[in-house]
C-alpha atoms as a PDB file:
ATOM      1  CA  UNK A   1       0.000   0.000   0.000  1.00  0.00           C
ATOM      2  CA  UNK A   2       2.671   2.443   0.743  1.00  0.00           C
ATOM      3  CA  UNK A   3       4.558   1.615  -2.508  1.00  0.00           C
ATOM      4  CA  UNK A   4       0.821   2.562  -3.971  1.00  0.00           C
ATOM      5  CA  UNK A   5       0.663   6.033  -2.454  1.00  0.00           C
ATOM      6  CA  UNK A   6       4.468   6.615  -2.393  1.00  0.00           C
ATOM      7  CA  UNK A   7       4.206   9.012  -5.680  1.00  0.00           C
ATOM      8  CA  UNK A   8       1.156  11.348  -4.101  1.00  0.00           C
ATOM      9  CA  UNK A   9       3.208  11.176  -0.895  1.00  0.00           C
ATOM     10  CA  UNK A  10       6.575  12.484  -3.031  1.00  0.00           C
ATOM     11  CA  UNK A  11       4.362  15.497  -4.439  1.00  0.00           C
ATOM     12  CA  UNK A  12       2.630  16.346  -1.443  1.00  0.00           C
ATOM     13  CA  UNK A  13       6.197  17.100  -0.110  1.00  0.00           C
ATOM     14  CA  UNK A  14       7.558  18.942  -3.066  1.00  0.00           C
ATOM     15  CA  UNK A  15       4.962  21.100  -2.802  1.00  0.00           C
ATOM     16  CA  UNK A  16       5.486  22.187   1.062  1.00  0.00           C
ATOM     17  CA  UNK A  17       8.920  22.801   0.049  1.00  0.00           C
ATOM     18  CA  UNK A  18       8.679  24.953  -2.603  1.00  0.00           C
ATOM     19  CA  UNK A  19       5.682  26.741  -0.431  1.00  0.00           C
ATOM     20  CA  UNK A  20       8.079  26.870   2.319  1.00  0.00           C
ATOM     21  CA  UNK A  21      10.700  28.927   0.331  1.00  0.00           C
ATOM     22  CA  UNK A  22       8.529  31.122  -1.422  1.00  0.00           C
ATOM     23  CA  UNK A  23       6.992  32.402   2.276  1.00  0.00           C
ATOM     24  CA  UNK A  24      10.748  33.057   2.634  1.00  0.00           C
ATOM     25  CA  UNK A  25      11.568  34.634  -0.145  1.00  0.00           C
ATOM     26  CA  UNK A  26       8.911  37.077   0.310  1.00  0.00           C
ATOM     27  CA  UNK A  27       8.365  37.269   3.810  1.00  0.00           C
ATOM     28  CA  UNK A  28      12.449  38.100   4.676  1.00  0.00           C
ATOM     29  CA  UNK A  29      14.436  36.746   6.568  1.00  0.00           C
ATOM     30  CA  UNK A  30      13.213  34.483  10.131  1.00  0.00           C
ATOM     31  CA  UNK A  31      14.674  35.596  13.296  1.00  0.00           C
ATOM     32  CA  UNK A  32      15.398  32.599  15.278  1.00  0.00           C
ATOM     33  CA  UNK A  33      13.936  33.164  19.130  1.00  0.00           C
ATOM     34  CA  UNK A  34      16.474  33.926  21.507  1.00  0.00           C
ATOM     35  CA  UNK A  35      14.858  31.696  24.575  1.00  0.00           C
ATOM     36  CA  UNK A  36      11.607  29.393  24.336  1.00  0.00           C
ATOM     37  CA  UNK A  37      11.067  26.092  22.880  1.00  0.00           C
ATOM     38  CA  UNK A  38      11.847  25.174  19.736  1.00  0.00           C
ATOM     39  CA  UNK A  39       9.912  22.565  17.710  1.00  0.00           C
ATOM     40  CA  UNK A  40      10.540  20.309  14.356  1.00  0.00           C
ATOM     41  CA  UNK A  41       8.254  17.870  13.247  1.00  0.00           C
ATOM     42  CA  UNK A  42      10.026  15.169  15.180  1.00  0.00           C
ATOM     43  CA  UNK A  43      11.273  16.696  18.363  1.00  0.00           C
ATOM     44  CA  UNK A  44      11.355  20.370  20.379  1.00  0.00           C
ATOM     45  CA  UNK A  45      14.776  21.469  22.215  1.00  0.00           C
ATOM     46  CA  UNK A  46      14.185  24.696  24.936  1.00  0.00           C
ATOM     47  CA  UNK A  47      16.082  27.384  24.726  1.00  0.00           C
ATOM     48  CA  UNK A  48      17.535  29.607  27.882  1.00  0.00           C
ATOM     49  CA  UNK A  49      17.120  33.084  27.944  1.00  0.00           C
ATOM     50  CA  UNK A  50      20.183  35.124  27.786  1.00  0.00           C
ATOM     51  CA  UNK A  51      20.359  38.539  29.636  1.00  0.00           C
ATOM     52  CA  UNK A  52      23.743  39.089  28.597  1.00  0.00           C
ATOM     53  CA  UNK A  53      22.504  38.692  24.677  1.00  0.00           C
ATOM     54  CA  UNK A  54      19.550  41.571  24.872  1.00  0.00           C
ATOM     55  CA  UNK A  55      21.963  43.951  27.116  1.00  0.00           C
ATOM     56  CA  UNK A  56      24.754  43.548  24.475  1.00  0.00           C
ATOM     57  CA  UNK A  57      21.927  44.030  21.805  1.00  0.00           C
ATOM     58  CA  UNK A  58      20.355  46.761  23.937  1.00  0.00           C
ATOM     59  CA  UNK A  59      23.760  48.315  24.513  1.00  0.00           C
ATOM     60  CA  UNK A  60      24.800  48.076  20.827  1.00  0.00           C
ATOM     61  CA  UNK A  61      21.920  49.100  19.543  1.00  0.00           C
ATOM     62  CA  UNK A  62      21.221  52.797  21.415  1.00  0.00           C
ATOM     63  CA  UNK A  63      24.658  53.836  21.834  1.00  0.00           C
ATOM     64  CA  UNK A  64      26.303  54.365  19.133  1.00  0.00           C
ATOM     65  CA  UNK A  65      23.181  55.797  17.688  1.00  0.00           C
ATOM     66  CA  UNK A  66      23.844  58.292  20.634  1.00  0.00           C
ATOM     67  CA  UNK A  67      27.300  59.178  20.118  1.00  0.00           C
ATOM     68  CA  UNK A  68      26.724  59.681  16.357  1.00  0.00           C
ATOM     69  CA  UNK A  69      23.756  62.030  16.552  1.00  0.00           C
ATOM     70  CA  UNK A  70      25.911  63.954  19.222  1.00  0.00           C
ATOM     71  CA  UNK A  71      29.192  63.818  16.734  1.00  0.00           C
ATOM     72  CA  UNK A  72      26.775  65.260  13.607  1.00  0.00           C
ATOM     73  CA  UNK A  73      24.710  67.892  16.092  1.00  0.00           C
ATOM     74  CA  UNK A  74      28.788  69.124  17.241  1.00  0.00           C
ATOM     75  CA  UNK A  75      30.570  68.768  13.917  1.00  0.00           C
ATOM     76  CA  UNK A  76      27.086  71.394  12.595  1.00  0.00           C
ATOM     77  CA  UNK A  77      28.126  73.457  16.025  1.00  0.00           C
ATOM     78  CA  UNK A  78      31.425  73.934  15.032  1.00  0.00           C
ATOM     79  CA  UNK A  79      30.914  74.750  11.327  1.00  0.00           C
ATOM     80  CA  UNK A  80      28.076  77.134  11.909  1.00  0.00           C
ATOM     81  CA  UNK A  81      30.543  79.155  14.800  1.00  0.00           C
ATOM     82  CA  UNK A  82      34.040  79.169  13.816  1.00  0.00           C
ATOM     83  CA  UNK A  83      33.952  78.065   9.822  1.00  0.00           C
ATOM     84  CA  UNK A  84      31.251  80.593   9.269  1.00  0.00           C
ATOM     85  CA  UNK A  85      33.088  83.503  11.121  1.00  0.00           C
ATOM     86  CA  UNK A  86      36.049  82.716   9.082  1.00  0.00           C
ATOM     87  CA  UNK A  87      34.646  82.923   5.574  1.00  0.00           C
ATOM     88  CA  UNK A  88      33.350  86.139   6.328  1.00  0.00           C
ATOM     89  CA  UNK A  89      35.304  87.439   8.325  1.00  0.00           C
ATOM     90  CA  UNK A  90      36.501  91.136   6.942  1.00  0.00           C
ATOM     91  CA  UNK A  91      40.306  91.321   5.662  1.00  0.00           C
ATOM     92  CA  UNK A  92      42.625  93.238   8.122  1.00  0.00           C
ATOM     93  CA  UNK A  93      44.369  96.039   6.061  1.00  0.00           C
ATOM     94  CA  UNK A  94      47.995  96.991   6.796  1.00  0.00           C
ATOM     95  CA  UNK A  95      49.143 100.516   5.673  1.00  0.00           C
ATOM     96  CA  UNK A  96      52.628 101.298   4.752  1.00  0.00           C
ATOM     97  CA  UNK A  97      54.349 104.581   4.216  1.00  0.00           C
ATOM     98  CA  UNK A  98      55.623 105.985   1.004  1.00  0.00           C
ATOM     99  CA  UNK A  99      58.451 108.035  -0.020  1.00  0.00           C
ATOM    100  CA  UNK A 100      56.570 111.062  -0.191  1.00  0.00           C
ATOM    101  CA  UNK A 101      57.132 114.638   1.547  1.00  0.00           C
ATOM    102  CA  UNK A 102      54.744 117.677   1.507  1.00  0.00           C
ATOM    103  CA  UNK A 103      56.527 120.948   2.960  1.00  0.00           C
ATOM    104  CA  UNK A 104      54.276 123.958   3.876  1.00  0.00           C
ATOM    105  CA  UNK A 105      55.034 127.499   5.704  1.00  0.00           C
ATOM    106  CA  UNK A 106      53.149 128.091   8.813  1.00  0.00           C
ATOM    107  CA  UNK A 107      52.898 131.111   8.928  1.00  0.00           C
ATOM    108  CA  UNK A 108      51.084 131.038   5.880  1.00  0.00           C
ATOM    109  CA  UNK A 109      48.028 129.992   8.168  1.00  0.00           C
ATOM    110  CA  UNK A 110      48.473 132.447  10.841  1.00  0.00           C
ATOM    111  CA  UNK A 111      46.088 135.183  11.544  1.00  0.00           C
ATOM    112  CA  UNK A 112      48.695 137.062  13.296  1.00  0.00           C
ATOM    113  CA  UNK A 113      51.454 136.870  10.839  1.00  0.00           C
ATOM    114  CA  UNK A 114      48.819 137.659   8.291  1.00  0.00           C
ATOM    115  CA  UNK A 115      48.150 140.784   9.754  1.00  0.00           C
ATOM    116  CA  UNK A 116      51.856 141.957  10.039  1.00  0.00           C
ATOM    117  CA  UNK A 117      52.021 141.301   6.450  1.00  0.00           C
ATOM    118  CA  UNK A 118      49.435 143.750   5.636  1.00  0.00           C
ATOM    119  CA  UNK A 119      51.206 146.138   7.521  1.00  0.00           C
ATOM    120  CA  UNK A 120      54.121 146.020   5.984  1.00  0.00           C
ATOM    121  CA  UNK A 121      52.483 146.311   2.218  1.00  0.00           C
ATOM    122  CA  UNK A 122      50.809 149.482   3.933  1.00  0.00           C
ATOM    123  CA  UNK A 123      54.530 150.697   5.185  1.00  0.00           C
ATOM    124  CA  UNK A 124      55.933 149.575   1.289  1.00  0.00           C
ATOM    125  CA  UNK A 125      53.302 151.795  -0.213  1.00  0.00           C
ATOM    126  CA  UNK A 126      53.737 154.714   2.470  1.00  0.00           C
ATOM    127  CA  UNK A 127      57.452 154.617   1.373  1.00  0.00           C
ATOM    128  CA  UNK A 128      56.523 154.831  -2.629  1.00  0.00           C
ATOM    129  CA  UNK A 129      54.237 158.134  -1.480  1.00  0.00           C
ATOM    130  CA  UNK A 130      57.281 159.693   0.274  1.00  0.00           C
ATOM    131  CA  UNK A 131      59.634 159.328  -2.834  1.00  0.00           C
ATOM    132  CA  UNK A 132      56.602 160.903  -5.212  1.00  0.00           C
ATOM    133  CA  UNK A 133      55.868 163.661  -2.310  1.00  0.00           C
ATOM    134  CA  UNK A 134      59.620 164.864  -2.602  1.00  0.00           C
ATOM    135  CA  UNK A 135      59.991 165.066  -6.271  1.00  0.00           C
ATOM    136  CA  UNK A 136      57.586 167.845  -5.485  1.00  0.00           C
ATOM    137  CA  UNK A 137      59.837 169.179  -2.831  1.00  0.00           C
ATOM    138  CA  UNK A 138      62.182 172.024  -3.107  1.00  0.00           C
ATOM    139  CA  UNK A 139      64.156 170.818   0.108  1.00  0.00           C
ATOM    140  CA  UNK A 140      62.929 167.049   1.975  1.00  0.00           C
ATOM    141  CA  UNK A 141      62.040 167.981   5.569  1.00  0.00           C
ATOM    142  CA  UNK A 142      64.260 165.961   7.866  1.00  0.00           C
ATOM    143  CA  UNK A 143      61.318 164.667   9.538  1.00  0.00           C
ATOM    144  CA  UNK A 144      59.879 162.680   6.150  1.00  0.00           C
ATOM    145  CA  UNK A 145      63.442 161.542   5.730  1.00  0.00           C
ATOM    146  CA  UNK A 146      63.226 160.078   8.628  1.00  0.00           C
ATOM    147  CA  UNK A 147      59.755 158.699   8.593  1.00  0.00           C
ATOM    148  CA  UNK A 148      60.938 156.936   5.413  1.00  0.00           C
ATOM    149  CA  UNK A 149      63.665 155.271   6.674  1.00  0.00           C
ATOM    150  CA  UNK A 150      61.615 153.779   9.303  1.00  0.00           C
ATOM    151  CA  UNK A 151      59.298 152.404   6.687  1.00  0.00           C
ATOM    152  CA  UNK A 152      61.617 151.095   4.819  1.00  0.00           C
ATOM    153  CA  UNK A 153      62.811 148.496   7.244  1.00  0.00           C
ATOM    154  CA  UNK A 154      61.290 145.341   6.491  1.00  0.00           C
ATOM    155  CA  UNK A 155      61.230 142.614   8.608  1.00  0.00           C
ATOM    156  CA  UNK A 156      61.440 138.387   6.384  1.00  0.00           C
ATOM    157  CA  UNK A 157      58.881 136.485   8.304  1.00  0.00           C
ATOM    158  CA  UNK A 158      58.892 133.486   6.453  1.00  0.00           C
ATOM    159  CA  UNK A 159      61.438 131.417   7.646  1.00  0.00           C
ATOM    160  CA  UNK A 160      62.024 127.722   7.039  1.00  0.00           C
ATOM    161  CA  UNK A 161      59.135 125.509   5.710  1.00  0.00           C
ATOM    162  CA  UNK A 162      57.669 123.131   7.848  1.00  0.00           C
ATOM    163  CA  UNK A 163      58.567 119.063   6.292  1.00  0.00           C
ATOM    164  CA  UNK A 164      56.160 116.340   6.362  1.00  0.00           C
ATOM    165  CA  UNK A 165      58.024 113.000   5.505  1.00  0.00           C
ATOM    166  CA  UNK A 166      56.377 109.869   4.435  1.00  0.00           C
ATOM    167  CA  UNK A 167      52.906 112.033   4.125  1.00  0.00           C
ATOM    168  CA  UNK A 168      51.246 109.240   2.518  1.00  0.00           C
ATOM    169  CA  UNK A 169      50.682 105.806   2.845  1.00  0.00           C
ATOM    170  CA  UNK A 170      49.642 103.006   0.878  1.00  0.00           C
ATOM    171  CA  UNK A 171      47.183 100.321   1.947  1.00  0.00           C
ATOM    172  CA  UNK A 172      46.573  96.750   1.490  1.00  0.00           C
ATOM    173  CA  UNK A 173      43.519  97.010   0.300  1.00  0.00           C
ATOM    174  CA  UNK A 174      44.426  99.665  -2.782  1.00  0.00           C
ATOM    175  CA  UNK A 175      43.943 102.704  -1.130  1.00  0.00           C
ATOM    176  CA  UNK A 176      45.899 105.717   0.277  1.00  0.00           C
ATOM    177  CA  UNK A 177      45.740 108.019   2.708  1.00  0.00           C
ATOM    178  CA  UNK A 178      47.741 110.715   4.674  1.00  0.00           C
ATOM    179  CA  UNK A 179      49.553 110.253   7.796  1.00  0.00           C
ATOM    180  CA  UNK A 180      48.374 111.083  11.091  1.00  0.00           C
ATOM    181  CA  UNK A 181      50.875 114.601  10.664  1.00  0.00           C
ATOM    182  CA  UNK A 182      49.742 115.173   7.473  1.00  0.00           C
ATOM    183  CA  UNK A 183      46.500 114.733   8.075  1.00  0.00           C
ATOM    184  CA  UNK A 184      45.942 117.136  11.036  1.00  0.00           C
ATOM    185  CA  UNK A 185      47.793 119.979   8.641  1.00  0.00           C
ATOM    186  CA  UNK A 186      44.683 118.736   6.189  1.00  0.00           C
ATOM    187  CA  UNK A 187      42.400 119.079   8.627  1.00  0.00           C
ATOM    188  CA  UNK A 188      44.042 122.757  10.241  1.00  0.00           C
ATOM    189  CA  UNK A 189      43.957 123.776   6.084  1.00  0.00           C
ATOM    190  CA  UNK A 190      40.428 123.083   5.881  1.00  0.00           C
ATOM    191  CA  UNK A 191      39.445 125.269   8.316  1.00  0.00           C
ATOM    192  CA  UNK A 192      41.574 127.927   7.447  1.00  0.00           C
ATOM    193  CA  UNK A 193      39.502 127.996   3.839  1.00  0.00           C
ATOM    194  CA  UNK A 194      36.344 128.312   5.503  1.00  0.00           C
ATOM    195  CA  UNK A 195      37.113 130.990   8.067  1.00  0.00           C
ATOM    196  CA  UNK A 196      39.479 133.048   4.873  1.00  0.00           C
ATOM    197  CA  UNK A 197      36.842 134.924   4.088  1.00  0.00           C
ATOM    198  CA  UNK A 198      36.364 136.333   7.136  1.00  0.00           C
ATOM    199  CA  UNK A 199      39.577 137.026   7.600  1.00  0.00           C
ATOM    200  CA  UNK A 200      40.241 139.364   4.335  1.00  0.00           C
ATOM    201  CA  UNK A 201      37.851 141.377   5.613  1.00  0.00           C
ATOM    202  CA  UNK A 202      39.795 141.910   8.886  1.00  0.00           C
ATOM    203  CA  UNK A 203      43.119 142.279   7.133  1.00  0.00           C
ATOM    204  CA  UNK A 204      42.016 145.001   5.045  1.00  0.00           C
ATOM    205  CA  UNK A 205      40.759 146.821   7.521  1.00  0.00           C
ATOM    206  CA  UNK A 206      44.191 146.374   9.329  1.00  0.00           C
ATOM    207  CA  UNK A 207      46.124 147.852   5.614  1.00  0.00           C
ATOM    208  CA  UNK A 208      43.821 150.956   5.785  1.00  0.00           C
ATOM    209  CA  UNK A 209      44.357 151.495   9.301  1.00  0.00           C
ATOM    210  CA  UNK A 210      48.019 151.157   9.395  1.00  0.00           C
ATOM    211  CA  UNK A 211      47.999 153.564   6.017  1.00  0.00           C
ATOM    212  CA  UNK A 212      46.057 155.919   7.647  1.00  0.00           C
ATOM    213  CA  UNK A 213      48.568 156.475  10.637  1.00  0.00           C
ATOM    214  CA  UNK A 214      51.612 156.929   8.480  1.00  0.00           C
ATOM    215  CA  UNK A 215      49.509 159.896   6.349  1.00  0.00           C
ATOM    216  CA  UNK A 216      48.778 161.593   9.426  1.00  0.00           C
ATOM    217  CA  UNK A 217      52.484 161.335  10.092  1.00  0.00           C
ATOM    218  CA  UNK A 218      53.555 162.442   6.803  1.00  0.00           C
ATOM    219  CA  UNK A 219      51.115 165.447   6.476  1.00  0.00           C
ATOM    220  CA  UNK A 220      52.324 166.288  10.372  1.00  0.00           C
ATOM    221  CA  UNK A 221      56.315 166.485   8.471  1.00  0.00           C
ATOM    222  CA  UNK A 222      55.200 168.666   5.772  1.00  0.00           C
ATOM    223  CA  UNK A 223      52.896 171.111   7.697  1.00  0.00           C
ATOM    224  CA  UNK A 224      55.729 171.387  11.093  1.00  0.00           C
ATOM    225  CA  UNK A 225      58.504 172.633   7.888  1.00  0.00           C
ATOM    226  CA  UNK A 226      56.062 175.082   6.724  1.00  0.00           C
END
């Protein structure tokens, strides 16, 4: 009888097998159970559960996610602080100085010294109105002869110019500028523009006064020899 059935028997079992590895194929892989019993069709062997298995898995499993989410979060720390200041961070510029020199007169931006200068034109022309007054003269009064000699002493008030060396400097980043000396002279020039105005007014009123005085003196000569 069992050599009768033996064919159905054969396909009944080729058919669980390939049934058998298509639920695997599709299904994935089977985790074997870590502790239980575990049953054939013939026998079933127990297996002990292992503590040291799931706290290995356990371990393994959470920490080094940990420690690699905390490695990405401080590696995006560090880029986002120090990287990020460093690409855009501004240049430092270094300045140099050239072989350049400016010279000026100071006294060319004195009020003072401006006003002694306009004195002295009104003295230079008093001196020219003395020489035409005695052409007119029969005999030069001692006194105008006097009064021109005084007028005719000039005083230089210029002196030596004031030297700025290395005036200006170059920059890193293509640019120039004047030194700190230089640039307070800039600065003292500037003003000295705006307030000129001002100031011719003052100085000619210093010319006409200083003329003034040296007529009366002159028409005091002529009118004492009379």
């Amino acid at each position: 009888m069992f050599y009768r059935h033996w064919k159905k028997m054969a396909l009944s079992l080729t058919a669980l097998f390939w049934a058998g590895c298509d639920d695997a194929s599709t299904s994935g892989p089977i985790n074997a159970p870590t502790y239980g019993v575990l049953c054939d069709t013939d026998s079933c062997m127990e297996i002990p559960e292992s503590s040291d298995a799931n706290g290995a898995q356990s371990s393994s499993s959470v920490t080094p996610q940990s420690s690699s989410s905390e490695t990405r979060v401080s590696s995006s720390k560090d880029w986002s602080s120090s990287s990020f200041s460093a690409i855009y961070a501004p240049p430092t510029v270094f300045c140099t100085p050239t072989d350049s020199t400016v010279e000026y007169f100071a006294a060319d931006y004195s009020a003072d010294t401006k006003k002694m200068w306009k004195e002295q034109a009104a003295q230079h022309d008093a001196v020219d109105k003395i020489d035409s007054i005695k052409q007119t003269l029969a005999e030069t009064p001692m006194c105008l002869e006097h009064l021109r000699m005084e007028l005719d002493r000039f005083v230089a008030l210029y002196g030596a110019p004031t030297v700025i060396m290395n005036a200006v400097e170059s920059c890193s980043d293509g640019t120039i500028k004047p030194s700190e000396e230089y640039a307070r002279f800039l600065k003292m020039k500037e003003e000295w523009e705006a307030n000129k105005p001002a100031l011719e007014e003052e100085l000619k009123k210093v010319y006409e006064d200083k003329m003034k005085e040296i007529e009366e003196r002159i028409n005091k000569c002529l009118n004492d020899d009379l």
